[in-house]
N, C-alpha and C. Protein backbone atom coordinates (compact mmCIF):
# COMPACT_ATOMS: atom_id res chain seq x y z
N UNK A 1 0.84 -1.17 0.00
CA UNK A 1 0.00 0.00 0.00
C UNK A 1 0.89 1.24 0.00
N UNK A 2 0.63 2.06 -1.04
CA UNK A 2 1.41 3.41 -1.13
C UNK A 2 1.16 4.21 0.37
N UNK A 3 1.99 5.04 0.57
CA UNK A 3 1.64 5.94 1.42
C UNK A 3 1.78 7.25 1.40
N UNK A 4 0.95 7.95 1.76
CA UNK A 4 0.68 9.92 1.10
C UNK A 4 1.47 10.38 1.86
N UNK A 5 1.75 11.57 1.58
CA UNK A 5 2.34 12.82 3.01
C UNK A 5 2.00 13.76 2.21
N UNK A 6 0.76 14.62 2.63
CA UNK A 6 0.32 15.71 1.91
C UNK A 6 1.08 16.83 2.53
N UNK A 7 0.99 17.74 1.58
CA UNK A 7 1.50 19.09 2.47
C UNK A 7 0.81 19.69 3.31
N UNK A 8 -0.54 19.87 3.19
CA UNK A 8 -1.78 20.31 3.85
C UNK A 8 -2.22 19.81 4.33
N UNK A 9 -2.05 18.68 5.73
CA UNK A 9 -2.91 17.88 6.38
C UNK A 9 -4.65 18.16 6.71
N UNK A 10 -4.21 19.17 7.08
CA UNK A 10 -5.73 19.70 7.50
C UNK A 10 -6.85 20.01 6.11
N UNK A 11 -6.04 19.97 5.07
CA UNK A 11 -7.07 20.21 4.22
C UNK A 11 -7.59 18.90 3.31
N UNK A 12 -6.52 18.38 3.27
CA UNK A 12 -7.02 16.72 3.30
C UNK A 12 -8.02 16.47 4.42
N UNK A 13 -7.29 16.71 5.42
CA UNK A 13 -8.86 15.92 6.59
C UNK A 13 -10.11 16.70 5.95
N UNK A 14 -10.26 17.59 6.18
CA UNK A 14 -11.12 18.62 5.49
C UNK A 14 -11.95 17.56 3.83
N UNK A 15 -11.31 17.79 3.15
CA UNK A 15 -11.70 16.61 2.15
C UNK A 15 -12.26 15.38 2.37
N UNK A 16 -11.80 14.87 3.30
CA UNK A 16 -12.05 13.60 3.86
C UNK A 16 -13.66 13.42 4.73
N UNK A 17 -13.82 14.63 5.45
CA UNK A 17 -14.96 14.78 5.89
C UNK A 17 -16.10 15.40 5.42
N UNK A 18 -15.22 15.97 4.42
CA UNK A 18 -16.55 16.37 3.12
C UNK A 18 -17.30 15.25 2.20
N UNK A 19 -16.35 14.34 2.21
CA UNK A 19 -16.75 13.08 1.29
C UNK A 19 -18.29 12.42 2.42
N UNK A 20 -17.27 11.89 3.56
CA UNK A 20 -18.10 11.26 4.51
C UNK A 20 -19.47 11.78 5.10
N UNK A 21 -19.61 12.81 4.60
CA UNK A 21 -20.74 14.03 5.00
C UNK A 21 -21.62 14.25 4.05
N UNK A 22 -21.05 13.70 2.56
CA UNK A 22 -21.96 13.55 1.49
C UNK A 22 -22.49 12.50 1.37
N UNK A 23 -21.52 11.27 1.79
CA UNK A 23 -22.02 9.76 1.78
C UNK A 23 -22.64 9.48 3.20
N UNK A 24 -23.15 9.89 4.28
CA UNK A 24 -23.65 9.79 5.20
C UNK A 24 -25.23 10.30 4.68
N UNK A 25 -25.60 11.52 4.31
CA UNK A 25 -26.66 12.28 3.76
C UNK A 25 -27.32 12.16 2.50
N UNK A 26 -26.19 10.73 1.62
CA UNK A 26 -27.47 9.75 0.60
C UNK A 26 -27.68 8.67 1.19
N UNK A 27 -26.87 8.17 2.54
CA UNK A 27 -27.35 6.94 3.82
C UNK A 27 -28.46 7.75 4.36
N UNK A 28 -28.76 8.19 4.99
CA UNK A 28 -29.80 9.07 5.96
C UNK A 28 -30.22 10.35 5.38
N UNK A 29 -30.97 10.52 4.57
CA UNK A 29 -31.47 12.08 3.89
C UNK A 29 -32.45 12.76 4.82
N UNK A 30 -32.71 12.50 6.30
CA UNK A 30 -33.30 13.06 6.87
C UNK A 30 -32.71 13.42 7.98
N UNK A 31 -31.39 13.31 8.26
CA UNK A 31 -30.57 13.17 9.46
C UNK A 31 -30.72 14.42 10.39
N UNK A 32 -30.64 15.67 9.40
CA UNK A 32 -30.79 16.98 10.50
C UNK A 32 -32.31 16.96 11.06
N UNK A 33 -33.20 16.05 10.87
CA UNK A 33 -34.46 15.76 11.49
C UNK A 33 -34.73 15.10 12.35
N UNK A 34 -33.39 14.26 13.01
CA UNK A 34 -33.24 13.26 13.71
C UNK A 34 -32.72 13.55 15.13
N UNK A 35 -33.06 13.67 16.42
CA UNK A 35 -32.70 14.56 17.29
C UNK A 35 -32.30 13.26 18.56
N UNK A 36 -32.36 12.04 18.74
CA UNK A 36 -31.95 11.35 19.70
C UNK A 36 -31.59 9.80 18.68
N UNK A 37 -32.63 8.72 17.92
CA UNK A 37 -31.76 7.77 17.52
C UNK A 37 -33.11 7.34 16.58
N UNK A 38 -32.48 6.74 15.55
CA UNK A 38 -33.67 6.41 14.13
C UNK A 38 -32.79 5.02 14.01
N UNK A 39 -34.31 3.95 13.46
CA UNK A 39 -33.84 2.72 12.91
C UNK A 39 -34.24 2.52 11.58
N UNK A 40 -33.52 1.46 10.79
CA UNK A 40 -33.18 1.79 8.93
C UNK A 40 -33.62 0.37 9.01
N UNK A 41 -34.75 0.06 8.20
CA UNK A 41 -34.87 -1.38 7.56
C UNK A 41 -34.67 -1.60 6.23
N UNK A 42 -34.48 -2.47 5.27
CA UNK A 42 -34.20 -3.01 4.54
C UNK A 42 -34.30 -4.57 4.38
N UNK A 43 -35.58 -5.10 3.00
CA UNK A 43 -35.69 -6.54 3.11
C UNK A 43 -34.57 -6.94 3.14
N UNK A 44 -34.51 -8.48 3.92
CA UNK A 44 -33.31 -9.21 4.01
C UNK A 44 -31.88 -8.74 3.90
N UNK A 45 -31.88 -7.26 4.97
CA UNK A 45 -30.63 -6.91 5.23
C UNK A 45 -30.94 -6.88 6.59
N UNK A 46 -29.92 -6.40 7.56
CA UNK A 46 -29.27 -6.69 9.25
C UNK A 46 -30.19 -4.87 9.47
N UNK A 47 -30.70 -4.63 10.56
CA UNK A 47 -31.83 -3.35 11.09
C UNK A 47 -30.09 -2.31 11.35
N UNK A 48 -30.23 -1.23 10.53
CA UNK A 48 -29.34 -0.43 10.93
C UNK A 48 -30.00 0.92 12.10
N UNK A 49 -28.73 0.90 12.95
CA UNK A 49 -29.77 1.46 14.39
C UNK A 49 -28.26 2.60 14.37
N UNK A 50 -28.67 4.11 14.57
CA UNK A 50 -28.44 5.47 14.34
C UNK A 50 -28.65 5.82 16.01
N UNK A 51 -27.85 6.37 16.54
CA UNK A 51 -27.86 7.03 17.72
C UNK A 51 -27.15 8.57 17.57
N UNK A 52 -28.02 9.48 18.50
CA UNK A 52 -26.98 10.67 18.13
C UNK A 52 -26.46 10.68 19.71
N UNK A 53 -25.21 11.03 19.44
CA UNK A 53 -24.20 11.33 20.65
C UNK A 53 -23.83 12.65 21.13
N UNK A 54 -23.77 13.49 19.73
CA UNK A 54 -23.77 14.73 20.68
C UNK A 54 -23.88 15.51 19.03
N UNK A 55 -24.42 16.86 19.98
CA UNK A 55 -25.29 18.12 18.39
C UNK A 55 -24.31 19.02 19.27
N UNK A 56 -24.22 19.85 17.83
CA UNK A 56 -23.79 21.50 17.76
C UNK A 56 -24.33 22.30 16.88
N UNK A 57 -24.26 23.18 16.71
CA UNK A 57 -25.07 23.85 16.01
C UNK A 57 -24.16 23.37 14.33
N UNK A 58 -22.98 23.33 14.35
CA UNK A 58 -22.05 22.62 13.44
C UNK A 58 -21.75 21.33 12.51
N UNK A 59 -21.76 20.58 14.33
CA UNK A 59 -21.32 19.30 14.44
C UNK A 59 -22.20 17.93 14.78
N UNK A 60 -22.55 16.96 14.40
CA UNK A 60 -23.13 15.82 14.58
C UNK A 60 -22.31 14.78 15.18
N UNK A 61 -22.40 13.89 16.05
CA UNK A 61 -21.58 12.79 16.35
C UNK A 61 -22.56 11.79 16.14
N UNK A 62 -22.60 10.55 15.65
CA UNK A 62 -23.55 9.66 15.66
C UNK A 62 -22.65 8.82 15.83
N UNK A 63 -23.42 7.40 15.97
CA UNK A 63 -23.27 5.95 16.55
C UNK A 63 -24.10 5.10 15.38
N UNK A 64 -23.28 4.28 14.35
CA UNK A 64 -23.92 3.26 13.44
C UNK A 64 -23.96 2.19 13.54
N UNK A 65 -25.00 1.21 14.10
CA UNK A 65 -24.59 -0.12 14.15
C UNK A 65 -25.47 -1.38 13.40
N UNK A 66 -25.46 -1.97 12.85
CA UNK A 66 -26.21 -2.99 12.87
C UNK A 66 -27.02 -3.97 13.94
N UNK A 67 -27.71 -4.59 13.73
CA UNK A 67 -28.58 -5.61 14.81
C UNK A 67 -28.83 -6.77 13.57
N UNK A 68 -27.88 -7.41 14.41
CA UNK A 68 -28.10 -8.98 13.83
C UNK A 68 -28.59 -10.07 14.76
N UNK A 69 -29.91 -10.84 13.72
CA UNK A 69 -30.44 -11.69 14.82
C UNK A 69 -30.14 -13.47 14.20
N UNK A 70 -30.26 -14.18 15.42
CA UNK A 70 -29.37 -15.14 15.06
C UNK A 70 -30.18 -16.29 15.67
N UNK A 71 -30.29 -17.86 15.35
CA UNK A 71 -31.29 -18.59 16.29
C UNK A 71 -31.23 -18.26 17.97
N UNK A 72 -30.45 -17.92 18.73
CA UNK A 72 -29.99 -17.76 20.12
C UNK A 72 -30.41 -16.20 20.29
N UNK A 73 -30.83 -15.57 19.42
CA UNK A 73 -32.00 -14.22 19.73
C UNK A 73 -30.56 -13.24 18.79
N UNK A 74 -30.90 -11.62 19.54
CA UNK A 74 -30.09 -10.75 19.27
C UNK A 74 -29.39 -10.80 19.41
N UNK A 75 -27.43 -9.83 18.62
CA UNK A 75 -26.46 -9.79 18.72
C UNK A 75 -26.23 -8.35 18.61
């Protein structure tokens, strides 16, 4: 695996969280509507479960997880 050394770290991160902020918001297109935790179904996929951790007027922190169920119940 190659490895980068940008000159501009911060503007790479910057990039980096612009991507993840676009691909989060065609995952969840309602997210700034979402104020404590939303669940995502999909036939014969695993229940994706959304928690928010902390708001700013800025900033979002969320929590993504799946729920997989298994003969012996939830995981």
């Amino acid at each position: 695996m190659a490895k980068v050394s940008p000159l501009n770290k911060s503007f790479c991160l910057q990039n980096v969280c612009e991507s993840n902020y676009h691909k989060l918001f065609s995952l969840i297109p309602n997210l700034r509507d979402i104020d404590e935790s939303a669940q995502g179904f999909s036939d014969g996929k695993p229940m994706l479960h959304m928690q928010i951790l902390e708001q700013s007027p800025y900033t979002k922190t969320i929590q993504l997880s799946h729920l997989f169920a298994n003969e012996a119940g939830v995981l």
